[in-house]
Protein backbone atom coordinates (compact mmCIF):
# COMPACT_ATOMS: atom_id res chain seq x y z
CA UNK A 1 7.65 16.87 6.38
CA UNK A 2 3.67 17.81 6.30
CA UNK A 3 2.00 19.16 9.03
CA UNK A 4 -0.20 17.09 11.14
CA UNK A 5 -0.07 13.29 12.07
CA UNK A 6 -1.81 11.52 8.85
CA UNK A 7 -3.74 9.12 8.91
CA UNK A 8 -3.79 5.70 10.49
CA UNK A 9 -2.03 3.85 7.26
CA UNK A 10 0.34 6.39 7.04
CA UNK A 11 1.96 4.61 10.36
CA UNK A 12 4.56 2.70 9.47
CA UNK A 13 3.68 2.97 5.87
CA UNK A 14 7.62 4.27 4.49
CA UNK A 15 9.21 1.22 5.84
CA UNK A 16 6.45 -0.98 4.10
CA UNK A 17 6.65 0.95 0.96
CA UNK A 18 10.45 0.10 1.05
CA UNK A 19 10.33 -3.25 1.86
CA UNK A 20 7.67 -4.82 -0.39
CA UNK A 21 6.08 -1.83 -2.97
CA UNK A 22 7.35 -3.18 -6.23
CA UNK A 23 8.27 -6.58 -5.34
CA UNK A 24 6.84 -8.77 -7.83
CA UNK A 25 7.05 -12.31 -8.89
CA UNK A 26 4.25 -12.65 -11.21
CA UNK A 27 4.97 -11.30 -14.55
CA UNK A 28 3.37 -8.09 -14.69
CA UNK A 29 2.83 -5.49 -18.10
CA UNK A 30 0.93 -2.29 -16.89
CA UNK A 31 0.95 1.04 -19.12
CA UNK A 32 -0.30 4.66 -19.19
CA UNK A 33 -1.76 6.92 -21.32
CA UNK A 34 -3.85 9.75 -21.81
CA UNK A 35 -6.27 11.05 -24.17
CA UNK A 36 -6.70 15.33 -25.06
CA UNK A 37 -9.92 15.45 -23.18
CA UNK A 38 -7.82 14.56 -19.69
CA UNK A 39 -8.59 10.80 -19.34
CA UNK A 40 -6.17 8.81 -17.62
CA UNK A 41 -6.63 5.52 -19.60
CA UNK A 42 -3.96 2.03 -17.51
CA UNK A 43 -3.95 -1.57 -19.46
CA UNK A 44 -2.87 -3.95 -17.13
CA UNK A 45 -1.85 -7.74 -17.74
CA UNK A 46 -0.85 -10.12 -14.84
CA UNK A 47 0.39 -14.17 -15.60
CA UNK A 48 0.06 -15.65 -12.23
CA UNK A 49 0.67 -19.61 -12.67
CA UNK A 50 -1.15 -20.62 -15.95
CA UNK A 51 -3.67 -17.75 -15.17
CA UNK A 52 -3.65 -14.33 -17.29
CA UNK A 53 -5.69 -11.80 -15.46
CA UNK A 54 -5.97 -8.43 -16.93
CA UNK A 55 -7.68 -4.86 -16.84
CA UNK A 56 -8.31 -1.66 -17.95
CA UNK A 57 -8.50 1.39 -15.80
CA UNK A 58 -9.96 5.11 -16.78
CA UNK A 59 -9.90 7.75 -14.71
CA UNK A 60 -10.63 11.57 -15.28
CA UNK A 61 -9.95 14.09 -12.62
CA UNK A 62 -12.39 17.44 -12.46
CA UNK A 63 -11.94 20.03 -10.31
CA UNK A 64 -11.80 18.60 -6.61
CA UNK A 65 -13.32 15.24 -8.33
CA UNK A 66 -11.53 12.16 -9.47
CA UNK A 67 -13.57 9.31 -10.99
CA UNK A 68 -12.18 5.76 -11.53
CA UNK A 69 -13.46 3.40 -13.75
CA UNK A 70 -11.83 -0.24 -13.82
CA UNK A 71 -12.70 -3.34 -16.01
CA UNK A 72 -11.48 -6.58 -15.34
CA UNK A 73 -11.33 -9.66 -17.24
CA UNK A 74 -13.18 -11.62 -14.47
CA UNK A 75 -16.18 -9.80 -15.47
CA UNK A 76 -16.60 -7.10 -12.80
CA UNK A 77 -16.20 -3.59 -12.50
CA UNK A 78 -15.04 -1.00 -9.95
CA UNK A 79 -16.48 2.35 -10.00
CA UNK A 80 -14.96 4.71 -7.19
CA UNK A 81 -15.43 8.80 -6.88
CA UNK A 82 -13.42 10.56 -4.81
CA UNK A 83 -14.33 14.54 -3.57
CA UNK A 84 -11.57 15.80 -2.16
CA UNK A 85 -11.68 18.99 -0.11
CA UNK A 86 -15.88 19.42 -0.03
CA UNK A 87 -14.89 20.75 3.59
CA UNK A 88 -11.32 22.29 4.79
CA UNK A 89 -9.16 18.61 5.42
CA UNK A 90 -12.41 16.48 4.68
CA UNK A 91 -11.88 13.75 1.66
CA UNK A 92 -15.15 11.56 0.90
CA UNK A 93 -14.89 8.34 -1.14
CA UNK A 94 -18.03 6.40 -2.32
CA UNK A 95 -16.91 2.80 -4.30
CA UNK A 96 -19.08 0.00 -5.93
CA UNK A 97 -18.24 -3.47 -7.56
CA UNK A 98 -20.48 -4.76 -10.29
CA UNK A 99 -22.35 -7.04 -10.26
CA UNK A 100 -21.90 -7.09 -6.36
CA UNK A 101 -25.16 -5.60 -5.41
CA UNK A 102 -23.69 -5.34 -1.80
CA UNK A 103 -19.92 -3.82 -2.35
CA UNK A 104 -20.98 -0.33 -2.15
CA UNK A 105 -19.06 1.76 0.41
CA UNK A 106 -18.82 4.76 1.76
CA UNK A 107 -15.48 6.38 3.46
CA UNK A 108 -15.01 9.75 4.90
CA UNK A 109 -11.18 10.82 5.77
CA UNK A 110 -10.14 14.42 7.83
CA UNK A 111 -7.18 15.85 8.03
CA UNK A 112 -6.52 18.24 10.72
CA UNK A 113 -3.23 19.62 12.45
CA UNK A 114 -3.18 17.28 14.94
CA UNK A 115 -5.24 14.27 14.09
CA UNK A 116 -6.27 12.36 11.30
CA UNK A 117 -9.40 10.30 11.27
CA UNK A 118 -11.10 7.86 8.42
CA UNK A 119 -14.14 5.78 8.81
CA UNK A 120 -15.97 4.23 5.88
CA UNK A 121 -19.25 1.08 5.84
CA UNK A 122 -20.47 -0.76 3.51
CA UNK A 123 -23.97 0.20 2.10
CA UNK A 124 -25.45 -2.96 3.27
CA UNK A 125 -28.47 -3.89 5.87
CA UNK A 126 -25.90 -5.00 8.51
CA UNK A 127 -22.45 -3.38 7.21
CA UNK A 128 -19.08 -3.73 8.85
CA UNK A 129 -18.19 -0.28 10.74
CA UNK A 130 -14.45 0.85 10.19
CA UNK A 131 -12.90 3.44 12.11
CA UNK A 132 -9.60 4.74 12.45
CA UNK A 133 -8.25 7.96 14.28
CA UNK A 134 -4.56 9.61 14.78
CA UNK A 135 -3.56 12.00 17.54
CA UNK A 136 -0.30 13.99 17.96
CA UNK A 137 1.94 15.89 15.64
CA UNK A 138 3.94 15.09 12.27
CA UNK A 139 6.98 13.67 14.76
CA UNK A 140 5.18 11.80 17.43
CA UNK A 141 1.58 10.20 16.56
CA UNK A 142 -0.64 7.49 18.75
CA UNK A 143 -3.40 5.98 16.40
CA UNK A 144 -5.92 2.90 16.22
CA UNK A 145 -7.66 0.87 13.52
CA UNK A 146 -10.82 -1.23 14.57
CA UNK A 147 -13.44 -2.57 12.53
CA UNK A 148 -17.07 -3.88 14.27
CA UNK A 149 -19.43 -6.28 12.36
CA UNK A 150 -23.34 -4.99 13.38
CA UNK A 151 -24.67 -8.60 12.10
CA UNK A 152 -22.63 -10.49 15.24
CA UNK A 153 -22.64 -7.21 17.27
CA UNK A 154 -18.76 -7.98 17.80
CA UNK A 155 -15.12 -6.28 17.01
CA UNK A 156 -13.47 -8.21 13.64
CA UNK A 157 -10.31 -5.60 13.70
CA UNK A 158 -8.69 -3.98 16.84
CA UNK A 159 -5.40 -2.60 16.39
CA UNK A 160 -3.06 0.14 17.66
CA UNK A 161 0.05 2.07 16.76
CA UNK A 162 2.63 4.79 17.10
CA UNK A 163 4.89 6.50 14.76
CA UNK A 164 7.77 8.19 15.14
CA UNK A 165 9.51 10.87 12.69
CA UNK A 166 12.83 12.50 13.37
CA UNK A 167 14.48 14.15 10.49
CA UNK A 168 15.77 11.55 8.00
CA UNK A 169 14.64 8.40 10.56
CA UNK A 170 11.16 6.87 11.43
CA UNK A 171 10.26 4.22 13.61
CA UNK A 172 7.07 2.69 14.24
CA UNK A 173 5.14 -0.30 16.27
CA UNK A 174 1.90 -1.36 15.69
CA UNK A 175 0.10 -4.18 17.65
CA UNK A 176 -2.81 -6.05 15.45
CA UNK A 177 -4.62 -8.91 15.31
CA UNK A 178 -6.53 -8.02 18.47
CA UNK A 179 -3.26 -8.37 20.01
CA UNK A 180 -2.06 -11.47 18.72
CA UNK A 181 0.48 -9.85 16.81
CA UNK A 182 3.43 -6.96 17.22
CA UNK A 183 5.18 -5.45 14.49
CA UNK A 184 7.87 -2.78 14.85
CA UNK A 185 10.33 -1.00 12.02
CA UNK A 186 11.86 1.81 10.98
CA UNK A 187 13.05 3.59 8.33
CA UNK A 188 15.84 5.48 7.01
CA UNK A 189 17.58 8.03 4.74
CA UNK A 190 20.68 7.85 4.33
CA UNK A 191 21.12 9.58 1.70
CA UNK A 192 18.68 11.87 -0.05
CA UNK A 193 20.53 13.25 -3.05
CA UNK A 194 20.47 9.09 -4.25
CA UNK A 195 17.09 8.15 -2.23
CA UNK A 196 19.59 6.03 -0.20
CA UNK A 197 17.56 4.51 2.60
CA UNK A 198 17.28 1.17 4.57
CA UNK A 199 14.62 -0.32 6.48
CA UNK A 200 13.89 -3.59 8.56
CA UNK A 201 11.08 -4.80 10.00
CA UNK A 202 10.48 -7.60 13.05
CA UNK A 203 7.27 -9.11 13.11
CA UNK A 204 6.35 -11.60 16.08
CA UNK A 205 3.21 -13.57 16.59
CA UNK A 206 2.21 -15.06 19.93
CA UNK A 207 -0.23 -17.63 19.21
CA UNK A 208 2.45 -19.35 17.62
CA UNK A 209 5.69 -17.76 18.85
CA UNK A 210 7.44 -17.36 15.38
CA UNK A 211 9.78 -14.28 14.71
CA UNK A 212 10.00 -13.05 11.07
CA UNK A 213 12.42 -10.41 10.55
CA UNK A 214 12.79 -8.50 7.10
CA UNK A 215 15.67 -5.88 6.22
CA UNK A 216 15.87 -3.81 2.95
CA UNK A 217 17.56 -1.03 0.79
CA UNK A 218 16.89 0.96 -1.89
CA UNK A 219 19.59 3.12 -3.99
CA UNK A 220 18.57 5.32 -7.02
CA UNK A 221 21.21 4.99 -10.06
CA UNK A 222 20.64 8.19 -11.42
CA UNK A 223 17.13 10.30 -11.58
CA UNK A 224 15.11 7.94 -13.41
CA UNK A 225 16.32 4.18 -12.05
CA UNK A 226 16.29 2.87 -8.78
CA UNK A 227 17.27 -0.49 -7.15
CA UNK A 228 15.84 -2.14 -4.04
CA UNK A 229 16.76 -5.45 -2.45
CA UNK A 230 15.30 -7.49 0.83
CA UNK A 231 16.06 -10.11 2.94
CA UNK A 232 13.91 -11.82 5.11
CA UNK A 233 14.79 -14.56 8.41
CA UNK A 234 13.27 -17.50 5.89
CA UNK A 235 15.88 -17.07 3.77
CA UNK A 236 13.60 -15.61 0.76
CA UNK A 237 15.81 -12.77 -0.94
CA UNK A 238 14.27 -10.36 -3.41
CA UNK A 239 15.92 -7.41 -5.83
CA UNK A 240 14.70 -5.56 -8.67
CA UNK A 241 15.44 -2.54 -10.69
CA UNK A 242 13.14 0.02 -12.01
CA UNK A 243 13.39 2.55 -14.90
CA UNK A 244 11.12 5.38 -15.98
CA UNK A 245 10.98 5.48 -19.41
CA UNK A 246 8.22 7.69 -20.02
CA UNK A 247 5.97 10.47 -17.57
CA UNK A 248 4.31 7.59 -15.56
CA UNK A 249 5.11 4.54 -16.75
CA UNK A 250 8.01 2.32 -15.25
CA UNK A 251 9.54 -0.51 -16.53
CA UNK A 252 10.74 -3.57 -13.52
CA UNK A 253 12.57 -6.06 -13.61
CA UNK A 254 12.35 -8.17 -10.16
CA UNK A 255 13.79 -11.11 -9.05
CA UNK A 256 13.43 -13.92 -5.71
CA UNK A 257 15.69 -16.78 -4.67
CA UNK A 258 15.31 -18.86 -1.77
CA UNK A 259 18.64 -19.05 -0.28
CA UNK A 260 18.16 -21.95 1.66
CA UNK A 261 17.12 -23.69 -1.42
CA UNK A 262 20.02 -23.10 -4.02
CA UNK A 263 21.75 -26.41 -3.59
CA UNK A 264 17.74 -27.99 -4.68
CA UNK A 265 18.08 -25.78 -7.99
CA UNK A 266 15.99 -23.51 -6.86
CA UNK A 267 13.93 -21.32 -9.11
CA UNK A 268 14.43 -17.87 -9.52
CA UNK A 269 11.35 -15.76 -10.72
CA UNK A 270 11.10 -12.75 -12.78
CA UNK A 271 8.83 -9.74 -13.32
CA UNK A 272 8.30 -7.44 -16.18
CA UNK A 273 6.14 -4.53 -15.43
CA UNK A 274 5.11 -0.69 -16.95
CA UNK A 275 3.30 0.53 -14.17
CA UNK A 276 2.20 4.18 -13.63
């Protein structure tokens, strides 16, 4: 367990990881390499419908610096630099889209014992201000996420949670959409020699008064392969299996039925994927 209370995403974040990182039903081919000089270079293909999207992705860490450099088929290009530790806990992060003249954005994350704050704007005349802050410790931590639009001179984000960490068990609640929307979960470990855990996660909107509730597991086979499976109240169940085969680069196979659909031959999808 680290010290202090992390930052705002970090709320909640194990039981999302659990639940949905991974789960894939486009069909996905990602690999890793790296050249002698240090130069992270990721090919990525995705086939979503009759669509194939791909990209490339270089990135070359120096010192406290890490620079990113991603090319995408749809003719743009992400450029982020991240400076980590220019101050004790203080990470800065400056990104830009070409040809977007006005994606360029700024973020600024500390880490301190006992908070954790980000904030970040888009270099634009009028940007939209985002600020997030954590109090507390790494067991108990109160936190909020709001974002405020200085064109309309009005709140687009306001959002609140706490997390809760004891030993092998963590438990959060979060209340979003400007209070529209609640969302509590938690996580466990059963197991940690395996990575044994299980997670759920009950999500309940007000403006409409639906209830979605999702529960999961994960299970590793042995060091390099692990299997994970949800469930959700809609009756959309998902598994998949995952391999390292190399340093970095995983190989996936996942998988979702709708339950409530079987006896319409429902389709079942499939993803391949080497991701690092």
């Amino acid at each position: 367990m680290g010290k202090g209370p992390g930052l705002y995403t970090d709320i909640g974040k194990k039981a999302k990881d659990l639940l949905y990182k991974d789960h894939n039903s486009d069909q996905k081919f990602s690999i890793t390499t790296s050249t002698p000089s240090g130069v992270a270079i990721t090919s990525t293909g995705t086939k979503k419908g009759d669509s194939l999207l791909g990209d490339v992705a270089f990135q070359l860490k120096q010192k406290n610096t890490t620079t990113d450099l991603r090319v995408s088929t749809d003719n743009t290009v992400l450029i982020t630099a991240t400076v980590d530790e220019a101050a004790p806990g203080l990470k800065s992060i400056f990104s830009f889209r070409a040809p977007d003249q006005n994606s360029g954005k700024i973020e600024l994350q500390y880490l301190h014992e006992y908070a954790g704050i980000s904030t970040s704007m888009g270099l634009t005349q009028n940007p939209t201000v985002n600020f997030s802050g954590v109090m507390g410790t790494n067991v108990l931590a109160l936190g909020t996420d709001v974002s405020f639009d200085t064109k309309s001179g009005s709140f687009t984000k306001i959002n609140a949670g706490v997390n809760f960490i004891k030993d092998d068990l963590i438990a959060s609640l979060t209340l979003n959409d400007k209070a529209d929307t609640v969302n509590a979960s938690f996580y466990h470990l059963v197991n940690p020699l395996f990575n044994t855990a299980v997670g759920a996660e009950v999500n309940h909107k007000f403006s409409t008064n639906v209830n979605t509730i999702t529960v999961g597991t994960q299970h590793s086979l042995d060091p390099l392969t692990t299997v994970k499976a949800r469930v959700n109240s809609a009756g959309i169940a998902n598994a998949l299996i995952q391999h390292q085969w190399t340093p970095k680069s995983f190989f996936t196979i996942s998988g979702e039925v709708d339950t409530k659909a079987i006896d319409k031959n429902a389709k079942v999808g499939l993803a391949l994927s080497l991701k690092p």
